[in-house]
PDB file of N, CA and C in Angstrom:
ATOM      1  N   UNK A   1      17.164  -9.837  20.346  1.00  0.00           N
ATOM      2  CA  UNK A   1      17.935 -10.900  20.944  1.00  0.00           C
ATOM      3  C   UNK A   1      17.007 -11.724  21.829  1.00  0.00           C
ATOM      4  N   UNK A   2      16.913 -13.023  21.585  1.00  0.00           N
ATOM      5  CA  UNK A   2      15.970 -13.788  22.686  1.00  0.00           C
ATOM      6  C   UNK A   2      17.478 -14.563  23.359  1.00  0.00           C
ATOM      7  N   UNK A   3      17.013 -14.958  25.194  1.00  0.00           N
ATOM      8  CA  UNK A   3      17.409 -15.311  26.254  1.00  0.00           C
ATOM      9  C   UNK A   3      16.939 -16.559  26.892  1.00  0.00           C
ATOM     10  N   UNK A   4      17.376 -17.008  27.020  1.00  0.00           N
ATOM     11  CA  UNK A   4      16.845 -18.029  28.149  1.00  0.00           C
ATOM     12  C   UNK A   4      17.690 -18.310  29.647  1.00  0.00           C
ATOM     13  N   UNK A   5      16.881 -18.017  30.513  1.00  0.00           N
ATOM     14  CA  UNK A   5      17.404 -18.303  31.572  1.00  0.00           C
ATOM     15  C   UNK A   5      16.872 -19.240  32.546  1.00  0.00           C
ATOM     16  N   UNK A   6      18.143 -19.496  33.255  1.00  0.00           N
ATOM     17  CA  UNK A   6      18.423 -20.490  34.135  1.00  0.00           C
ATOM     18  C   UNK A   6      16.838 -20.925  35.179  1.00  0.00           C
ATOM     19  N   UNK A   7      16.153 -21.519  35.778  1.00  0.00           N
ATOM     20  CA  UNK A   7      15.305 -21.431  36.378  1.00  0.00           C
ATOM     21  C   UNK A   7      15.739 -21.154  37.614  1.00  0.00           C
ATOM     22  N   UNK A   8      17.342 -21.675  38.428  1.00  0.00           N
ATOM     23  CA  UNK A   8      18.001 -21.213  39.518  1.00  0.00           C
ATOM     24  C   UNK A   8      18.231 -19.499  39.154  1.00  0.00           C
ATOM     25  N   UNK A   9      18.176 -19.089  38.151  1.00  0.00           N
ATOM     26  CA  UNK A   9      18.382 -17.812  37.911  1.00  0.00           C
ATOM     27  C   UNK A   9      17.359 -16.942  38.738  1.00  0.00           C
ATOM     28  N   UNK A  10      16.254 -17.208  37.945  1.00  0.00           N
ATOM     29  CA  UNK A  10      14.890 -16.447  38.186  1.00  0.00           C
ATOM     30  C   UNK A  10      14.789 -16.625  39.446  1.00  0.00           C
ATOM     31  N   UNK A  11      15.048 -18.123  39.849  1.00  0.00           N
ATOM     32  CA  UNK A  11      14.124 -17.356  41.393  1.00  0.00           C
ATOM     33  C   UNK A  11      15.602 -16.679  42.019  1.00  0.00           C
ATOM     34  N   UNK A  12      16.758 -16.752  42.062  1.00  0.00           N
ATOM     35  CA  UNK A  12      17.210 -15.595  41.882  1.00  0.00           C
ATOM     36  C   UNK A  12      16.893 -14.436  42.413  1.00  0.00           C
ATOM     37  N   UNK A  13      16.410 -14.221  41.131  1.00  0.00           N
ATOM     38  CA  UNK A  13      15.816 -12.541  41.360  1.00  0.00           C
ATOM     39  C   UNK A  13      14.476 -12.640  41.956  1.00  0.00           C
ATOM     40  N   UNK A  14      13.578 -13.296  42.364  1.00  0.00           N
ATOM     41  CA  UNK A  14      12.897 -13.707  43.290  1.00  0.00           C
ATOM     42  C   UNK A  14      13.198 -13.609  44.853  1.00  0.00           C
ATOM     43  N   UNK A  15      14.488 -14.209  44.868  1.00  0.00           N
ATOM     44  CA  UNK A  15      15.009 -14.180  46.668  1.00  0.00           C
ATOM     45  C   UNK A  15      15.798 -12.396  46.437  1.00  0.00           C
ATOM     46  N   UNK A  16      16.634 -12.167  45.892  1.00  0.00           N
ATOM     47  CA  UNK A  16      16.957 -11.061  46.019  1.00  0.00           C
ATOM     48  C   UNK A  16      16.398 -10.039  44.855  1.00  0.00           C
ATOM     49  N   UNK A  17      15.980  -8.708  45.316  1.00  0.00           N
ATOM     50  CA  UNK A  17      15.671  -8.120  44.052  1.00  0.00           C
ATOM     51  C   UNK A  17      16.833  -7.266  43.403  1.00  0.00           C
ATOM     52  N   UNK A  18      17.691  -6.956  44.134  1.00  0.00           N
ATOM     53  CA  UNK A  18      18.826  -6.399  43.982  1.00  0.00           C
ATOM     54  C   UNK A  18      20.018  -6.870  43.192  1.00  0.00           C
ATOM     55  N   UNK A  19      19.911  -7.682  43.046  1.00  0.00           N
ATOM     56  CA  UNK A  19      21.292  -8.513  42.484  1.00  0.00           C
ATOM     57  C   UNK A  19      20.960  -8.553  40.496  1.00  0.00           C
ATOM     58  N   UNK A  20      21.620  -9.005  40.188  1.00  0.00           N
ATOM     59  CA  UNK A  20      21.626  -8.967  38.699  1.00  0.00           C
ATOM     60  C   UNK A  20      21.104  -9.486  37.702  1.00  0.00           C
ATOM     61  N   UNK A  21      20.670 -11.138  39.235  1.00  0.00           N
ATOM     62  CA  UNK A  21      19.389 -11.540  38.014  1.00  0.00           C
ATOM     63  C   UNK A  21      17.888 -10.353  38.349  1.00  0.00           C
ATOM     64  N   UNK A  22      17.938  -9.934  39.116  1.00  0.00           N
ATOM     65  CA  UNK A  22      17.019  -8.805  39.014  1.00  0.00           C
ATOM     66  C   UNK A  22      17.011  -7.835  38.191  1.00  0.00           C
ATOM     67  N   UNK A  23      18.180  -7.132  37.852  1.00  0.00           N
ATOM     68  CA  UNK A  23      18.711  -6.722  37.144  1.00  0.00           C
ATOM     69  C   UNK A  23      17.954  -6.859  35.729  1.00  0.00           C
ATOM     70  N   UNK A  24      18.649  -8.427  35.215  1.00  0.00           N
ATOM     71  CA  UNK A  24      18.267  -8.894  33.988  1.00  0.00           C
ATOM     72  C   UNK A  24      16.501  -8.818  33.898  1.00  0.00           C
ATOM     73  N   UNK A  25      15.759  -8.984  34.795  1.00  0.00           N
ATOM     74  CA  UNK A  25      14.474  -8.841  34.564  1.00  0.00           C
ATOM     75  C   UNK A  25      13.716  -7.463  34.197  1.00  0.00           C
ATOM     76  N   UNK A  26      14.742  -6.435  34.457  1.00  0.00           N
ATOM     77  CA  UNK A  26      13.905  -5.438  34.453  1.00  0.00           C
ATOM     78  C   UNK A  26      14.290  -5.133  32.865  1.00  0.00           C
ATOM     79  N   UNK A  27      15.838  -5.648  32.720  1.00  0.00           N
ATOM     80  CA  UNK A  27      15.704  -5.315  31.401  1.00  0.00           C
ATOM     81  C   UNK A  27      15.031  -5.939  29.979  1.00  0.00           C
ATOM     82  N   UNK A  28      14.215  -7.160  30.891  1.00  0.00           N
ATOM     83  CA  UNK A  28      13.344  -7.825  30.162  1.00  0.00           C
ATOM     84  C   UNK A  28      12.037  -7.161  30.198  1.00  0.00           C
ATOM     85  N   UNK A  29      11.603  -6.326  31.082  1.00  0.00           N
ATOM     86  CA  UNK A  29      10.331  -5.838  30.936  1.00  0.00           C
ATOM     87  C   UNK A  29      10.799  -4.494  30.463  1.00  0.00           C
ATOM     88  N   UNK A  30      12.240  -3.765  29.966  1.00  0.00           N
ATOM     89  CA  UNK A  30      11.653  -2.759  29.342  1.00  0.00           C
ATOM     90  C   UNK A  30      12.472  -3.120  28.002  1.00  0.00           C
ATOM     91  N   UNK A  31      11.741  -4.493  27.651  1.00  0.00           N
ATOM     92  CA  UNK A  31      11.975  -5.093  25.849  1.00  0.00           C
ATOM     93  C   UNK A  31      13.116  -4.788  25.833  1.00  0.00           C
ATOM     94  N   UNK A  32      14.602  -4.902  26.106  1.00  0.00           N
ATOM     95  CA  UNK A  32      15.701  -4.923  25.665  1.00  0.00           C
ATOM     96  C   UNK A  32      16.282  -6.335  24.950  1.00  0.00           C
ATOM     97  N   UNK A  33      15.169  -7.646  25.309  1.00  0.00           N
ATOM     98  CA  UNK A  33      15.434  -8.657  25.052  1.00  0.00           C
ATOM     99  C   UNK A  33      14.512  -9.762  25.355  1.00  0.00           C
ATOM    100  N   UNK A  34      14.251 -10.634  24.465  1.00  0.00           N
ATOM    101  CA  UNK A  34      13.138 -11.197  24.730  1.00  0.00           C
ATOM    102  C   UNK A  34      13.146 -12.419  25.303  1.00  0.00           C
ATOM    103  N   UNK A  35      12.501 -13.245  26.355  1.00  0.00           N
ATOM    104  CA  UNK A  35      13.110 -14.123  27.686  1.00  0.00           C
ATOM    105  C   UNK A  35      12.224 -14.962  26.715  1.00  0.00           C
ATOM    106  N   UNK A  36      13.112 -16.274  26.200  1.00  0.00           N
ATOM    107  CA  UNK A  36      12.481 -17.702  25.993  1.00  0.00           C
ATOM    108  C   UNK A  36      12.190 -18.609  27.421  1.00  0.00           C
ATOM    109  N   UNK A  37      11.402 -19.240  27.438  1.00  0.00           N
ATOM    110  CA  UNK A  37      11.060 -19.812  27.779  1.00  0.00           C
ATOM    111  C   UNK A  37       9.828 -21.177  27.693  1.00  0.00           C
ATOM    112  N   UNK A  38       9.228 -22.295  28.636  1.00  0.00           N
ATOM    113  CA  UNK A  38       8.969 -23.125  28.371  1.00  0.00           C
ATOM    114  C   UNK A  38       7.772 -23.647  29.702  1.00  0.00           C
ATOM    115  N   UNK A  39       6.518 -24.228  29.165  1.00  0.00           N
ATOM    116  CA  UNK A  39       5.558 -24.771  30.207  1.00  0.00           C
ATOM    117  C   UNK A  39       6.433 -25.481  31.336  1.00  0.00           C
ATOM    118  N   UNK A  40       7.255 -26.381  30.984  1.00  0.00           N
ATOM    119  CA  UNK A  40       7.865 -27.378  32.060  1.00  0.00           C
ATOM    120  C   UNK A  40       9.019 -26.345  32.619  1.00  0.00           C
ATOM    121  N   UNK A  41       9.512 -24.858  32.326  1.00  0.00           N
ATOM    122  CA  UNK A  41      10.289 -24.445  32.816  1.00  0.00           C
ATOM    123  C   UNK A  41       9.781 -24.072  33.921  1.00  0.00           C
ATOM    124  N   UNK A  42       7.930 -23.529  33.783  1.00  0.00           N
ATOM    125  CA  UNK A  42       7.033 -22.536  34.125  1.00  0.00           C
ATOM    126  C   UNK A  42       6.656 -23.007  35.368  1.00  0.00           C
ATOM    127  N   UNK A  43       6.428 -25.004  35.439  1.00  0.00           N
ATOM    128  CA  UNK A  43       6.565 -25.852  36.219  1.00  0.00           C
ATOM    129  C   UNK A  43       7.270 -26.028  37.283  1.00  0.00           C
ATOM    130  N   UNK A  44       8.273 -25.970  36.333  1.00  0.00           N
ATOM    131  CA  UNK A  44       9.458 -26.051  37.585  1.00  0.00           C
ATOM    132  C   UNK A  44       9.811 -24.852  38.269  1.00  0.00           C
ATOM    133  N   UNK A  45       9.655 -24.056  37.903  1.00  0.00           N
ATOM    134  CA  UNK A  45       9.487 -22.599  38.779  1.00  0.00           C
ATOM    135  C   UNK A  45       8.471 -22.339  40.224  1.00  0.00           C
ATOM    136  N   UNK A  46       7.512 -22.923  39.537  1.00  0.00           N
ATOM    137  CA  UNK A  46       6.861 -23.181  40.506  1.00  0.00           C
ATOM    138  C   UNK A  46       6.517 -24.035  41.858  1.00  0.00           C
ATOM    139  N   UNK A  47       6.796 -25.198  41.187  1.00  0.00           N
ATOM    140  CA  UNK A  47       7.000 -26.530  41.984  1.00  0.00           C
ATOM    141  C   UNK A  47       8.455 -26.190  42.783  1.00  0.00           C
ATOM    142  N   UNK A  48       9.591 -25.332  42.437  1.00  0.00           N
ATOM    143  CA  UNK A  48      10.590 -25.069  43.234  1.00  0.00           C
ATOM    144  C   UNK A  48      10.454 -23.751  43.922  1.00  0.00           C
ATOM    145  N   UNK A  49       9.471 -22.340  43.664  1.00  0.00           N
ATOM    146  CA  UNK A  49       9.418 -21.559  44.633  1.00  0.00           C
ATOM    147  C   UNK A  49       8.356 -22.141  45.418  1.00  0.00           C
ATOM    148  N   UNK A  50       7.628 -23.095  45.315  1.00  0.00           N
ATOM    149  CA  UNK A  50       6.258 -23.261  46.634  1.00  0.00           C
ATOM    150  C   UNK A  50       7.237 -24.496  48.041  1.00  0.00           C
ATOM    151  N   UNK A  51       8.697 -24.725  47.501  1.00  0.00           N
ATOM    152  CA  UNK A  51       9.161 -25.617  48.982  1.00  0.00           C
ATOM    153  C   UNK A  51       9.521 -24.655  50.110  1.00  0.00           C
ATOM    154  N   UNK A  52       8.908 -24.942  50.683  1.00  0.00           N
ATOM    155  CA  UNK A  52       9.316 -24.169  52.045  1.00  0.00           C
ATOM    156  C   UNK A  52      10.435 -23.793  52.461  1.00  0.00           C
ATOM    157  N   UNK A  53      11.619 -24.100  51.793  1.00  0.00           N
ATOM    158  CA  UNK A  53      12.896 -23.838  52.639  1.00  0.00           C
ATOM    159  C   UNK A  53      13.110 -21.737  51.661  1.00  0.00           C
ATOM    160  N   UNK A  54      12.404 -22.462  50.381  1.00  0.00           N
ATOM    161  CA  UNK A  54      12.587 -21.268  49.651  1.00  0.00           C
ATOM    162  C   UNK A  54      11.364 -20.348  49.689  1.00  0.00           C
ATOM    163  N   UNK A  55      10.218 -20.746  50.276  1.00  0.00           N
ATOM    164  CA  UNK A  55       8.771 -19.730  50.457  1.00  0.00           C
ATOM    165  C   UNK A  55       9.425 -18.529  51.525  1.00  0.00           C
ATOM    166  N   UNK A  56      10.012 -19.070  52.393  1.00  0.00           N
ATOM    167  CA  UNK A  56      10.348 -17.580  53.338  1.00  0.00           C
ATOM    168  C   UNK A  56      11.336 -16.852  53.096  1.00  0.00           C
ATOM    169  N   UNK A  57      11.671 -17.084  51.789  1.00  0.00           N
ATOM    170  CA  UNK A  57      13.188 -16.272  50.977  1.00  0.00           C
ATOM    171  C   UNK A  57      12.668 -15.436  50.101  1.00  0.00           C
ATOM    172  N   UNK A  58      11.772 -16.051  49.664  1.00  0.00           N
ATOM    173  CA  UNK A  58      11.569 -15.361  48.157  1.00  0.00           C
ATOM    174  C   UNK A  58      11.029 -13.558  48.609  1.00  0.00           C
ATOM    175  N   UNK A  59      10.739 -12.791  48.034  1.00  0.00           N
ATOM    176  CA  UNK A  59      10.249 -11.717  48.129  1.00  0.00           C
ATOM    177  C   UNK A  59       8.701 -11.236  47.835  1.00  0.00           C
ATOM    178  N   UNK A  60       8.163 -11.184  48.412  1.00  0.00           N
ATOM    179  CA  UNK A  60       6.395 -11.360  48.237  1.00  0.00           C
ATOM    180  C   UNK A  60       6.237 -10.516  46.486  1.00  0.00           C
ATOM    181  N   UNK A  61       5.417 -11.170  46.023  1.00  0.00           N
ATOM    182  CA  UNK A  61       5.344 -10.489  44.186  1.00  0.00           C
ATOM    183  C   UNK A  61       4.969  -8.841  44.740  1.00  0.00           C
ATOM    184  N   UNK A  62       4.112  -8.364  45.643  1.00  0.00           N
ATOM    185  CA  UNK A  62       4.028  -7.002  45.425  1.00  0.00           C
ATOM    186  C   UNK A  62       5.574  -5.933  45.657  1.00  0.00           C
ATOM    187  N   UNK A  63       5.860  -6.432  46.307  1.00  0.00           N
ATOM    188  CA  UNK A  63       7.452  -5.816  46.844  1.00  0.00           C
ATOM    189  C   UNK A  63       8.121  -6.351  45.719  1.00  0.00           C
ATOM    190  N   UNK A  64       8.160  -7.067  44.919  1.00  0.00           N
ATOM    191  CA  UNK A  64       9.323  -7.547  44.266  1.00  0.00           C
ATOM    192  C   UNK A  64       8.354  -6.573  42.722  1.00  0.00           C
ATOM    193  N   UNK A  65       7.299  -6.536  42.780  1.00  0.00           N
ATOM    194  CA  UNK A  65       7.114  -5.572  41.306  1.00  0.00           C
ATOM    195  C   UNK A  65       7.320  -3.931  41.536  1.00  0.00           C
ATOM    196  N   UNK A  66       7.371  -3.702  43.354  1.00  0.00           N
ATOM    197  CA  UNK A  66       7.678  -2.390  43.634  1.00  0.00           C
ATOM    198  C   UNK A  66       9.473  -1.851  43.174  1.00  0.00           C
ATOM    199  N   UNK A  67      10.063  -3.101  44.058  1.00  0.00           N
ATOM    200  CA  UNK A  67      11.415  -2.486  44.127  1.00  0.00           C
ATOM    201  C   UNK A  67      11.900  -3.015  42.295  1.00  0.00           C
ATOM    202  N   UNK A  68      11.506  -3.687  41.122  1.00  0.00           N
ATOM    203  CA  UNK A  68      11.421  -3.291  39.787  1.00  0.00           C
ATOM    204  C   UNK A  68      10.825  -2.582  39.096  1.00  0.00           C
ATOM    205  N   UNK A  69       9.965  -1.830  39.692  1.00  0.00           N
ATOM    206  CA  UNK A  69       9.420  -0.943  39.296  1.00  0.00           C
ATOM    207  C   UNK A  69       8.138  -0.634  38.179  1.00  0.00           C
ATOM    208  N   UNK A  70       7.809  -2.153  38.479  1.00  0.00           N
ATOM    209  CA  UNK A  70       6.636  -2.615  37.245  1.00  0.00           C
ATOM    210  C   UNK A  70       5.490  -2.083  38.030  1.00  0.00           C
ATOM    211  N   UNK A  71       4.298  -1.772  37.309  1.00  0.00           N
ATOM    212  CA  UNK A  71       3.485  -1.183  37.649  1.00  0.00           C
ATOM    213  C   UNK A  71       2.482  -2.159  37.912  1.00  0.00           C
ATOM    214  N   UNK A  72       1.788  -2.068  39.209  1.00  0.00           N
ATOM    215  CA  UNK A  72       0.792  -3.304  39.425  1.00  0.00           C
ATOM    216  C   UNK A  72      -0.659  -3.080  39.104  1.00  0.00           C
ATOM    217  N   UNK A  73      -0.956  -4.739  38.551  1.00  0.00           N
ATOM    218  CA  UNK A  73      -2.447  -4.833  38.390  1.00  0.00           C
ATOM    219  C   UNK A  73      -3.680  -4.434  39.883  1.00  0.00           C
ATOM    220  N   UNK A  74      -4.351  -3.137  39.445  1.00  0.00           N
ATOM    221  CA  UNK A  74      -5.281  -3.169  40.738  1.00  0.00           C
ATOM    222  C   UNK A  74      -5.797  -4.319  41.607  1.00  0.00           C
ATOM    223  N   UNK A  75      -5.811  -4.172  42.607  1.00  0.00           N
ATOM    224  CA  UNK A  75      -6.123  -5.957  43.757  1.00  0.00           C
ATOM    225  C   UNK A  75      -7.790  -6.231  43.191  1.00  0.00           C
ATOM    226  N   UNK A  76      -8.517  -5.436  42.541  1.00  0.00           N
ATOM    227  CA  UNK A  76      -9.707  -5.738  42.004  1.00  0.00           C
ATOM    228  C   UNK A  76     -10.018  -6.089  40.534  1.00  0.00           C
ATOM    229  N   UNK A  77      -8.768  -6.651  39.865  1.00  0.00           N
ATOM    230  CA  UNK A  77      -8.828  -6.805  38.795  1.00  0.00           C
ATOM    231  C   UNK A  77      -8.716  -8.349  38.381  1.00  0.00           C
ATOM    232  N   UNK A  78      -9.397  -8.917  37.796  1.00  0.00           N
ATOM    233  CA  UNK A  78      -9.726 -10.637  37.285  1.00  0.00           C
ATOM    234  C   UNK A  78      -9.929 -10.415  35.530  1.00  0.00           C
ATOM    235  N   UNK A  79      -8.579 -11.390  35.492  1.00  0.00           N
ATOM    236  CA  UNK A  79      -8.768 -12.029  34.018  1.00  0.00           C
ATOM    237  C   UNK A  79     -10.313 -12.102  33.528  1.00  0.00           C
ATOM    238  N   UNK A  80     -10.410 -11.799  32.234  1.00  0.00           N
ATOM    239  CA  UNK A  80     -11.966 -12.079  31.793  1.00  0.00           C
ATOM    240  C   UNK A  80     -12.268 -13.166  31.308  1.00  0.00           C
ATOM    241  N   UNK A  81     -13.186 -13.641  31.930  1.00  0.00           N
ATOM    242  CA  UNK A  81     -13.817 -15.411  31.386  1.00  0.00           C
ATOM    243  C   UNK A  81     -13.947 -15.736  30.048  1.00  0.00           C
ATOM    244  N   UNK A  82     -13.581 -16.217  29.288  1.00  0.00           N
ATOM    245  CA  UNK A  82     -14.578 -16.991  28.083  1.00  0.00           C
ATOM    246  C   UNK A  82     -16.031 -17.684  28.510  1.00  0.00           C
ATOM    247  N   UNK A  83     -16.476 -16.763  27.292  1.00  0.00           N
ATOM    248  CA  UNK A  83     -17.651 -17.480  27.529  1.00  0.00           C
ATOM    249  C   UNK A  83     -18.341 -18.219  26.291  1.00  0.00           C
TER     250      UNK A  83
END
């Protein structure tokens, strides 16, 4: 089954981790369903969690991959370059 959700959704589960769009994410990371999505969605996600009214809401990414329970990339780990 592919999904698409709301971009008010996601951050969502961004400001709260508890609630159901949180919920829905975890059951996206354990493949129950596959999240469509889009560059200009990816955009706007962004361009709407970096306004300030919503930067001191949101839940810092390490706490928010703790309390879902995703397992984090070591703090010493960098994408590998093309070369």
């Amino acid at each position: 089954m592919r999904v698409v959700l709301d971009t008010k959704f996601l951050l969502s589960a961004l400001i709260n981790p508890h609630g159901v769009p949180a919920d829905l994410i975890v059951a996206w990371r354990e493949q129950r369903f596959a999240l469509v999505t889009s560059i200009e969605q990816l955009v706007e996600l962004g361009d709407v969690a970096r306004r300030p009214v919503l930067r001191a809401r949101i839940v810092p990414a390490r706490e928010l991959l703790k309390v879902l329970g995703i397992p984090q990339a070591p703090t010493s780990w960098r994408p590998k370059r093309k070369k």
